[in-house]
Protein backbone atom coordinates (compact mmCIF):
# COMPACT_ATOMS: atom_id res chain seq x y z
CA UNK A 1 0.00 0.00 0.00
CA UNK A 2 1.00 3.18 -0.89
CA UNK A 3 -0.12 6.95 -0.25
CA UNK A 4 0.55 10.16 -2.01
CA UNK A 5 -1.12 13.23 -2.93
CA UNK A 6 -3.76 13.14 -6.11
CA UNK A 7 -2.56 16.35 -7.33
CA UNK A 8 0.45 15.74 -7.31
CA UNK A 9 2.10 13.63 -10.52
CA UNK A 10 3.87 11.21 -9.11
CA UNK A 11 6.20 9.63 -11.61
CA UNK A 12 8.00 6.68 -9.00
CA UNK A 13 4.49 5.13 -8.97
CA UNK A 14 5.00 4.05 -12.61
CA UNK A 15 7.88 2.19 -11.71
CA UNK A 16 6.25 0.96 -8.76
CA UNK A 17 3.09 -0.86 -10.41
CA UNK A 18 5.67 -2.36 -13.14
CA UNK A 19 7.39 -4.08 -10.28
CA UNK A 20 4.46 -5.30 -8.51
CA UNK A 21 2.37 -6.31 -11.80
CA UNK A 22 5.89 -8.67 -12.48
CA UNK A 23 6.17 -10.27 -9.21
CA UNK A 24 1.80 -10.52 -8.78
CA UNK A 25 1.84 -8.32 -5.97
CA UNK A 26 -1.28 -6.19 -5.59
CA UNK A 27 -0.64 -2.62 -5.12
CA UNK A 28 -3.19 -0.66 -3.19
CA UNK A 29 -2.81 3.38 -4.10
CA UNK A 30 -4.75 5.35 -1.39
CA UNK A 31 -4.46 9.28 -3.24
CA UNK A 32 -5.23 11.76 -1.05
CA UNK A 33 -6.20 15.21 -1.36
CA UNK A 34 -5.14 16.95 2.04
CA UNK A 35 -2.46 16.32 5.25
CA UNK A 36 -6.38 15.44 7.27
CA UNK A 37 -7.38 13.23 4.72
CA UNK A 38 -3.80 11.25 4.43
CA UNK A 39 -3.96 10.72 8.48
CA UNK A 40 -7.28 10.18 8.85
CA UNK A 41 -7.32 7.27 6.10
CA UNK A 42 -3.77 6.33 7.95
CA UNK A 43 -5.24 5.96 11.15
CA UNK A 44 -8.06 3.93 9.94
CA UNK A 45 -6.24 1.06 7.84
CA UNK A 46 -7.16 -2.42 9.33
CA UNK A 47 -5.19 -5.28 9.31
CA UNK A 48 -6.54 -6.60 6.35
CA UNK A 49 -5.84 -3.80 4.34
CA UNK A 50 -2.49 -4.05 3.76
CA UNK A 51 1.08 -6.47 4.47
CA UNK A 52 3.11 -3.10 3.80
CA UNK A 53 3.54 0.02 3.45
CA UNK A 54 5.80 1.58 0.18
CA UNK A 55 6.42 5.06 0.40
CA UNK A 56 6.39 6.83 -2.74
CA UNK A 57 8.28 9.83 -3.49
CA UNK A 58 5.65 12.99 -2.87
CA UNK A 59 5.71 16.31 -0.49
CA UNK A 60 2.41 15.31 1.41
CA UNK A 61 3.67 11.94 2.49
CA UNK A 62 6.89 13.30 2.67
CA UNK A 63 5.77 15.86 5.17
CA UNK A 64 3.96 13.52 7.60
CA UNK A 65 6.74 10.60 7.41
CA UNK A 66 7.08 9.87 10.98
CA UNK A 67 3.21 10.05 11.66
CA UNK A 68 3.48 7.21 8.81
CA UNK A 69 6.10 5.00 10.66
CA UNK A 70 4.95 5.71 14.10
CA UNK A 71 1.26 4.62 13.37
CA UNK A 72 2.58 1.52 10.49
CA UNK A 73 4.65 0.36 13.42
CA UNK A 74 1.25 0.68 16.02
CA UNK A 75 -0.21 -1.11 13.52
CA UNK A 76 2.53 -3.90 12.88
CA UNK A 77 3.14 -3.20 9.32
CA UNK A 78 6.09 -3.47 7.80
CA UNK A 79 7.60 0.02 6.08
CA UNK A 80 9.90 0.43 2.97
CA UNK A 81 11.26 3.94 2.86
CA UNK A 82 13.69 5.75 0.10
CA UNK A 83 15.81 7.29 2.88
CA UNK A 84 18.11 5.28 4.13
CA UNK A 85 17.99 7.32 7.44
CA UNK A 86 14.52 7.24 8.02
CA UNK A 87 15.33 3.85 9.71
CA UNK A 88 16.37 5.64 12.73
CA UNK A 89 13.40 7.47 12.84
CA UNK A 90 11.49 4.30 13.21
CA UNK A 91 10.74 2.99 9.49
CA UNK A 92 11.46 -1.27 8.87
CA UNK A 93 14.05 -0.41 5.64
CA UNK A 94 14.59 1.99 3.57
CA UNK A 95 17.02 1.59 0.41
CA UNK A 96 17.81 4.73 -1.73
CA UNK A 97 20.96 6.54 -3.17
CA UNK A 98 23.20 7.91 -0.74
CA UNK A 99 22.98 11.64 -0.43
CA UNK A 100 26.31 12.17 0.82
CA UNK A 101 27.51 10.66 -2.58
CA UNK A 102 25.30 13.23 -4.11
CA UNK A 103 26.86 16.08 -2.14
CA UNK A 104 30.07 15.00 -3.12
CA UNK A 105 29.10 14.72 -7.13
CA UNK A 106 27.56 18.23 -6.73
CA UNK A 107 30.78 19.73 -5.19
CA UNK A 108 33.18 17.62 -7.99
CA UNK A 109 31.37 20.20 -10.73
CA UNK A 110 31.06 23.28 -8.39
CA UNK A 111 35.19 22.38 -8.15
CA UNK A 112 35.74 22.16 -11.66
CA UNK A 113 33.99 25.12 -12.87
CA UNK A 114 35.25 27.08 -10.50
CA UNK A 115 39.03 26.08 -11.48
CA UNK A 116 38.36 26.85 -14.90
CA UNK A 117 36.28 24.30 -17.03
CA UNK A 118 33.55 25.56 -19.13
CA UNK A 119 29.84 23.71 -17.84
CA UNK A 120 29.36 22.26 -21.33
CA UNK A 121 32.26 20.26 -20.94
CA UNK A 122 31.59 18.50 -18.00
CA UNK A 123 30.85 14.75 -18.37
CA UNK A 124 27.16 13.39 -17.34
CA UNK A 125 28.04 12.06 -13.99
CA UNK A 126 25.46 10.13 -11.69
CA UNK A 127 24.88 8.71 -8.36
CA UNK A 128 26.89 5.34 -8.17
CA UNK A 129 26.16 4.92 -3.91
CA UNK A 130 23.41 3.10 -2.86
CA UNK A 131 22.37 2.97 1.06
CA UNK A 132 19.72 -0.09 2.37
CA UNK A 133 19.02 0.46 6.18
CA UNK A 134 17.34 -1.97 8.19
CA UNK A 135 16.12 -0.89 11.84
CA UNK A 136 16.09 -4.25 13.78
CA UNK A 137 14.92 -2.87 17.07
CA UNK A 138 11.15 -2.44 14.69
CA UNK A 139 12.23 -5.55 13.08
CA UNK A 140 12.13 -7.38 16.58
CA UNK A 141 8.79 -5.23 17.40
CA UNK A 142 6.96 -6.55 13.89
CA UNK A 143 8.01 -10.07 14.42
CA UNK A 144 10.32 -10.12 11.39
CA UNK A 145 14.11 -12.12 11.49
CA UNK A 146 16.81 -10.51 9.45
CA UNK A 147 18.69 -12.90 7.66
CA UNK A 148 21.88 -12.49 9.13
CA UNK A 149 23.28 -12.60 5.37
CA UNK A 150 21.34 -9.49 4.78
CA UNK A 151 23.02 -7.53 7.52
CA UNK A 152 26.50 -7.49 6.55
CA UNK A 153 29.08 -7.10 3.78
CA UNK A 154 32.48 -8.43 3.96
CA UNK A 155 33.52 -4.98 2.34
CA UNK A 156 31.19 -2.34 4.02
CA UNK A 157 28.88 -3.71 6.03
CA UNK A 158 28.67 -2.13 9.50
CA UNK A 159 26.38 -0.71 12.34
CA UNK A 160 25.87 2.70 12.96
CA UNK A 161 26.42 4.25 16.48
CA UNK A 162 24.23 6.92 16.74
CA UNK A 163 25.14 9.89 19.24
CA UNK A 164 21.52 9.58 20.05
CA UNK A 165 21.71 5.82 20.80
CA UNK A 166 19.10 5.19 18.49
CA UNK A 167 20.40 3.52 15.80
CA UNK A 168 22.46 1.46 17.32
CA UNK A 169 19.50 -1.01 16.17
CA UNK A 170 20.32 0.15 12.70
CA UNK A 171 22.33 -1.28 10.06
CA UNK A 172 23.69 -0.43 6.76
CA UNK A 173 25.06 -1.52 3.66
CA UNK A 174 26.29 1.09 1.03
CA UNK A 175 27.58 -0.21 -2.32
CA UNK A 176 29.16 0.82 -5.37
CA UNK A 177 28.21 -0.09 -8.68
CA UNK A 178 27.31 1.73 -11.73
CA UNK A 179 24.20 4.00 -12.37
CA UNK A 180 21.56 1.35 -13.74
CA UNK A 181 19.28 2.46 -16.88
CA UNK A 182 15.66 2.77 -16.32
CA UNK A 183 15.29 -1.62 -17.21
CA UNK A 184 18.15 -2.52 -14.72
CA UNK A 185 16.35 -0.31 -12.42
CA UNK A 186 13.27 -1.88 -12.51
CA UNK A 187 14.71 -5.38 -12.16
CA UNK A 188 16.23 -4.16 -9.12
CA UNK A 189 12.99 -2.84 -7.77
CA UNK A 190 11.75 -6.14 -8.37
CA UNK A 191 14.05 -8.01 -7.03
CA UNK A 192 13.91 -5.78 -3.78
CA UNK A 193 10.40 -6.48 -3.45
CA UNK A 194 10.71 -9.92 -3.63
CA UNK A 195 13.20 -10.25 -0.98
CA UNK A 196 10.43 -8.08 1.13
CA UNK A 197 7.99 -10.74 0.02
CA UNK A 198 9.86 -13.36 1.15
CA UNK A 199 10.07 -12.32 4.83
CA UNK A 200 8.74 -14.35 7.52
């Protein structure tokens, strides 16, 4: 299940009903026309309305994420986020591009144009980090085991010790690889669906 505003175009949702159409998942879209609405449908989900919630990219969900988590997690179901730190914050997993990798991308031009190189000679550059969080204190709370395998990499793998001793439930594995075109992406939404199915 999924909720976003139905003003707003949302283009991830395309990619979103692909996925689910190829693995047979149904895909409930709840649009919404106000913050009141979006809670008030939130608060009144039953159990038999959904096995998880998928956020979709949009400034009204956006805007009322941790009312999202907070009541999905009242509710025991299961949240997929796109912001990798939003698992502190409460949400199951979240798997996205690493913003920090962004930040670093944006200051690599900002660097080169200010040392002298003209803007239309800068290469198309993209994203190539990827960040999937998993919050096992909420895992514990839902009922859901980890796979241990799913955890950790023998390269990067680690868990995050949070200054506010809140993610210390949290872990994280960033990877490198190249930026995929829009029919590797998809397969890799897939495929990260169907490792969501496949939990206990």
């Amino acid at each position: 299940m999924t909720f976003y505003d139905a003003g707003n175009p949302v283009v991830g949702i395309k990619v979103v009903r692909e996925a689910a159409r190829r693995l047979s998942i149904e895909m409930v879209e709840e649009r919404v026309t106000s913050v009141e609405e979006l809670r008030e449908r939130f608060m009144a989900l039953g159990a038999k309305d959904a096995d998880a919630y998928f956020f979709t990219p949009d400034a009204m969900a956006t805007s009322q994420i941790q009312f999202i988590v907070d009541t999905a997690n009242s509710k025991k179901l299961p949240t997929m986020m796109g912001q990798p730190g939003l698992v502190a914050q409460g949400a199951l997993a979240a798997y996205a591009v690493d913003f920090k990798d962004i930040g670093h991308l944006s200051a690599k031009y900002v660097q080169r144009i200010l040392t002298g190189t003209s803007p239309e000679n800068l290469p198309i550059e993209a994203p190539s980090r990827y960040g999937l969080g998993i919050n096992l204190k909420t895992a514990r709370e839902l009922g859901i085991t980890i796979p241990a395998v799913g955890l950790v990499s023998s390269r990067q793998g680690h868990r995050i010790e949070s200054e506010r001793q809140v993610s210390a439930d949290v872990r994280v594995h960033r990877e490198r690889s190249k930026w995929p075109t829009g029919e590797v992406r998809k397969r890799q939404l897939s495929g990260n669906l169907a490792r969501l199915r496949e939990l206990p």
